[in-house]
Protein backbone atom coordinates (compact mmCIF):
# COMPACT_ATOMS: atom_id res chain seq x y z
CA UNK A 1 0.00 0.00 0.00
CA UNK A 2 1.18 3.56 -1.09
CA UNK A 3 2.44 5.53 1.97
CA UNK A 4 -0.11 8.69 2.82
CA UNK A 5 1.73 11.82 1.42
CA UNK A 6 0.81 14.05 3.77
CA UNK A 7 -1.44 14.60 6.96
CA UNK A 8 -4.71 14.71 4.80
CA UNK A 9 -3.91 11.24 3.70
CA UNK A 10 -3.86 9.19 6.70
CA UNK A 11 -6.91 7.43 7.99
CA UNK A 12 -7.73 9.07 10.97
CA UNK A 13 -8.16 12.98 9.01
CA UNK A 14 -10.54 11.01 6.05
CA UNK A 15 -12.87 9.60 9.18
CA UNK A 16 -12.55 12.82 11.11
CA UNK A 17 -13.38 14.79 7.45
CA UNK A 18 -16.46 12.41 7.50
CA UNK A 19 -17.11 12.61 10.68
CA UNK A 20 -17.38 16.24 11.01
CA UNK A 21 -19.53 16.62 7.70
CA UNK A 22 -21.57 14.47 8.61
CA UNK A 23 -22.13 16.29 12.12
CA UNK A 24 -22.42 19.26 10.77
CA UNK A 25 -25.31 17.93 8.50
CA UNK A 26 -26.90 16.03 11.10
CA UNK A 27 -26.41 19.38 13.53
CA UNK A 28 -28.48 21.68 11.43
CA UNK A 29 -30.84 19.34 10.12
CA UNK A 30 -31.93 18.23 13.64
CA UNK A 31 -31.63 21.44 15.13
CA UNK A 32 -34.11 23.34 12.59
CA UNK A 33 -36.43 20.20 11.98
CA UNK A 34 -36.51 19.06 15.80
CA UNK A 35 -34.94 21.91 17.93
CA UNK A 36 -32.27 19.61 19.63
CA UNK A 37 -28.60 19.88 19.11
CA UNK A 38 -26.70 17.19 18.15
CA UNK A 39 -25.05 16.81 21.52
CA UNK A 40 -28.22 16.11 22.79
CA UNK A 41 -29.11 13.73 20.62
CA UNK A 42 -25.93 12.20 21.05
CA UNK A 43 -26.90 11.81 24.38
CA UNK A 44 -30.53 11.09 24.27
CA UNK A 45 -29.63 8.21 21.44
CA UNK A 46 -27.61 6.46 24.34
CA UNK A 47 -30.62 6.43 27.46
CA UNK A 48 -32.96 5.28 24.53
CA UNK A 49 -30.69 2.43 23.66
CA UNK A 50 -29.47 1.67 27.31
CA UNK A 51 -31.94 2.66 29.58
CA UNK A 52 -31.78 3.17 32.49
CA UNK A 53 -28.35 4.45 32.43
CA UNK A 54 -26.44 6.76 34.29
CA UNK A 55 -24.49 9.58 32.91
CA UNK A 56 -21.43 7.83 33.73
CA UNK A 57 -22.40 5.07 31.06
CA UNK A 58 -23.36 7.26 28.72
CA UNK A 59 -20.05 9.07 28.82
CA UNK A 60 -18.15 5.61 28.40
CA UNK A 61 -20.40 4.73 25.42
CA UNK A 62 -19.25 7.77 23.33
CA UNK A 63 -15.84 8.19 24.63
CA UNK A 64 -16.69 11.95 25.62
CA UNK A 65 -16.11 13.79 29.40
CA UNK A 66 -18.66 12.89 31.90
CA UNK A 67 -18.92 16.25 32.89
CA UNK A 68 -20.13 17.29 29.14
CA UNK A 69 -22.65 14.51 29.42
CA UNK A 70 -23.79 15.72 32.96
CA UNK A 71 -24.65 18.80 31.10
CA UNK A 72 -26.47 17.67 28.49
CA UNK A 73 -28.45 15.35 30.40
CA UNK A 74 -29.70 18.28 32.81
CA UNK A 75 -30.80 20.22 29.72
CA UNK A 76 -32.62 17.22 27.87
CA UNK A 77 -34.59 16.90 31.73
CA UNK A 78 -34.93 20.41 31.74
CA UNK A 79 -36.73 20.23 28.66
CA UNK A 80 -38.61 17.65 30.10
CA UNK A 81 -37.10 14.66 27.22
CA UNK A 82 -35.30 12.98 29.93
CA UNK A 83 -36.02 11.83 33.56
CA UNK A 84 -33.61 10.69 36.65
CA UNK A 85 -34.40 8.28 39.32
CA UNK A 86 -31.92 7.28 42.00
CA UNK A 87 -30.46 3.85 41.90
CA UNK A 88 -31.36 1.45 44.15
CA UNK A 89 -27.79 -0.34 44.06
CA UNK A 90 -26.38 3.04 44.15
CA UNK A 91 -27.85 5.97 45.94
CA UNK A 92 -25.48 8.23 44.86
CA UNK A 93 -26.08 7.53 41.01
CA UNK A 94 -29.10 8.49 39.18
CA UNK A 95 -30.23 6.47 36.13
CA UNK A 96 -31.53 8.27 33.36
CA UNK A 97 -34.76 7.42 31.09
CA UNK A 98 -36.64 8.85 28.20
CA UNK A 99 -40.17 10.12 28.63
CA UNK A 100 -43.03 9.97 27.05
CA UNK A 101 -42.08 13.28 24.70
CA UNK A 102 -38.18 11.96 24.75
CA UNK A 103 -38.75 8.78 22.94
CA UNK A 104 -41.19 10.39 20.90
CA UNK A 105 -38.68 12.50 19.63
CA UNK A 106 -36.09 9.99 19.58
CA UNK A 107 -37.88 8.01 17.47
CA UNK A 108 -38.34 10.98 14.96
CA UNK A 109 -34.93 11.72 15.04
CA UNK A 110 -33.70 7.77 14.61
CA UNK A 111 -35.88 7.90 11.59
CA UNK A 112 -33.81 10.65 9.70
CA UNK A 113 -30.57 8.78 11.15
CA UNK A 114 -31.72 5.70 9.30
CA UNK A 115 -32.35 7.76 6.16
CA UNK A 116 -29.04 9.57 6.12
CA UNK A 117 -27.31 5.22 6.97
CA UNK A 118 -29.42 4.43 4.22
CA UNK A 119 -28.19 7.01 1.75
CA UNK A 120 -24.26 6.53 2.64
CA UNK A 121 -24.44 2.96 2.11
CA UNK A 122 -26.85 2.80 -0.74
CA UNK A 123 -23.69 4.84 -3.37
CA UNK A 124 -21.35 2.21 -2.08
CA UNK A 125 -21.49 -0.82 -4.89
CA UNK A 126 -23.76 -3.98 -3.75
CA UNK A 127 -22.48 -5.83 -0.79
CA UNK A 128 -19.79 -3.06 -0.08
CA UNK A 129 -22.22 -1.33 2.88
CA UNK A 130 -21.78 -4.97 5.27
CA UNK A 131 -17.88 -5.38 4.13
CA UNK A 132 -17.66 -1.60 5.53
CA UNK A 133 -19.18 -1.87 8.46
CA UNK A 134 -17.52 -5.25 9.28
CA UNK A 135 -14.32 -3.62 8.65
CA UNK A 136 -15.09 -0.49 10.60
CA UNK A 137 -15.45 -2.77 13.63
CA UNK A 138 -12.13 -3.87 13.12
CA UNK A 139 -10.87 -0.73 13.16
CA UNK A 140 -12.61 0.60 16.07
CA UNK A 141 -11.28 -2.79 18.08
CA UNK A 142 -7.21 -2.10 16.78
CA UNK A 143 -8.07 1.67 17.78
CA UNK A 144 -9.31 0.87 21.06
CA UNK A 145 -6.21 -1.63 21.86
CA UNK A 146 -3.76 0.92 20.74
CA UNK A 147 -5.40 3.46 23.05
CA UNK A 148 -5.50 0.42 25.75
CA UNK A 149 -1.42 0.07 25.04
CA UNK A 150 -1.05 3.76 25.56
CA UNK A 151 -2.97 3.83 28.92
CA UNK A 152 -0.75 1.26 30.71
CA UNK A 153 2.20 2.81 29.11
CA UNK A 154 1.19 6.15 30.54
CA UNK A 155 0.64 3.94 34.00
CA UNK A 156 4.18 2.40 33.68
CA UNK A 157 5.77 5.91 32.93
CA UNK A 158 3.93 6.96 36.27
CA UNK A 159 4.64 4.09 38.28
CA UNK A 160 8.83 4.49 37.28
C-alpha cells in the first residue's frame, strides 16, 4: 500500500473529514427540523438504547467527558425529554430514562438517522455497505487496543 503523502492522507483525518460533515449535517438538520442539538441527541440516542443508564455510562459509550454529558443530560430533563431516578444499588447515582415526549422525539430523530445510513451505504457498490461496516469494527477494536497500550504505558511511565 502507497504511503499517505501528507497529513490529509492518513486514515484518521478522512474519518474525522467524514465525521465532522456528517455532524455538521446532522447538527443543522436536527436542530431546525426538531430543535435539539446534536449533543443532545448524542446523548438522548444512548438512554434510549441503554436505559436506564447513568451519565457515567453514557459518557463511556461515546468516549466523551462525563462532565459534558452531565450537562447535556440536565438540559434534555430540563426540557422535560429525559427523567432521573436514583439507583437502588447506588444511591449516589441516578439512572436516566426517556419520557413519554423523549422517545417520541427519539424516534423521529432515529428515523432521519436511518435515512441519512441508508443514503451513505446505498452509493457504495452492492455488498460493499456490510464489508464496511464489518471492517469499521475492526478498526474501532485495533483503535481501542492501541489506546489500551497507551494507557498502561502512561501507567508504567507513572509508576517508574
Amino acid at each position: 500500500m502507497k504511503q499517505p503523502a501528507s497529513v490529509i492522507d492518513l486514515l484518521s483525518s478522512r474519518f474525522l473529514r467524514l465525521s465532522n460533515t456528517l455532524g455538521l449535517y446532522a447538527s443543522r438538520r436536527y436542530r431546525e427540523e426538531f430543535g435539539i442539538t446534536l449533543p443532545e441527541w448524542r446523548v438522548l440516542s444512548i438512554i434510549a438504547s441503554f436505559e436506564p443508564t447513568a451519565a457515567r455510562d453514557v459518557s463511556r459509550i461515546l468516549a466523551t467527558d462525563k462532565g459534558w454529558v452531565g450537562t447535556t443530560a440536565e438540559s434534555l430533563r430540563r426540557r422535560g425529554l429525559i427523567a432521573g431516578t436514583p439507583d437502588k444499588q447506588d444511591g449516589r447515582r441516578t439512572l436516566l430514562s426517556l419520557t413519554k415526549g423523549g422517545r417520541a422525539l427519539h424516534d423521529a430523530v432515529l428515523s432521519v438517522a436511518r435515512w441519512r445510513q441508508h443514503r451513505l451505504l446505498h452509493c457504495l457498490p452492492e455488498g460493499a455497505g456490510k464489508q464496511l461496516v464489518a471492517y469499521l469494527d475492526l478498526l474501532q477494536a485495533e483503535a481501542d487496543a492501541m489506546l489500551a497500550e497507551s494507557v498502561a504505558s502512561s501507567d508504567e511511565d507513572i509508576a517508574r
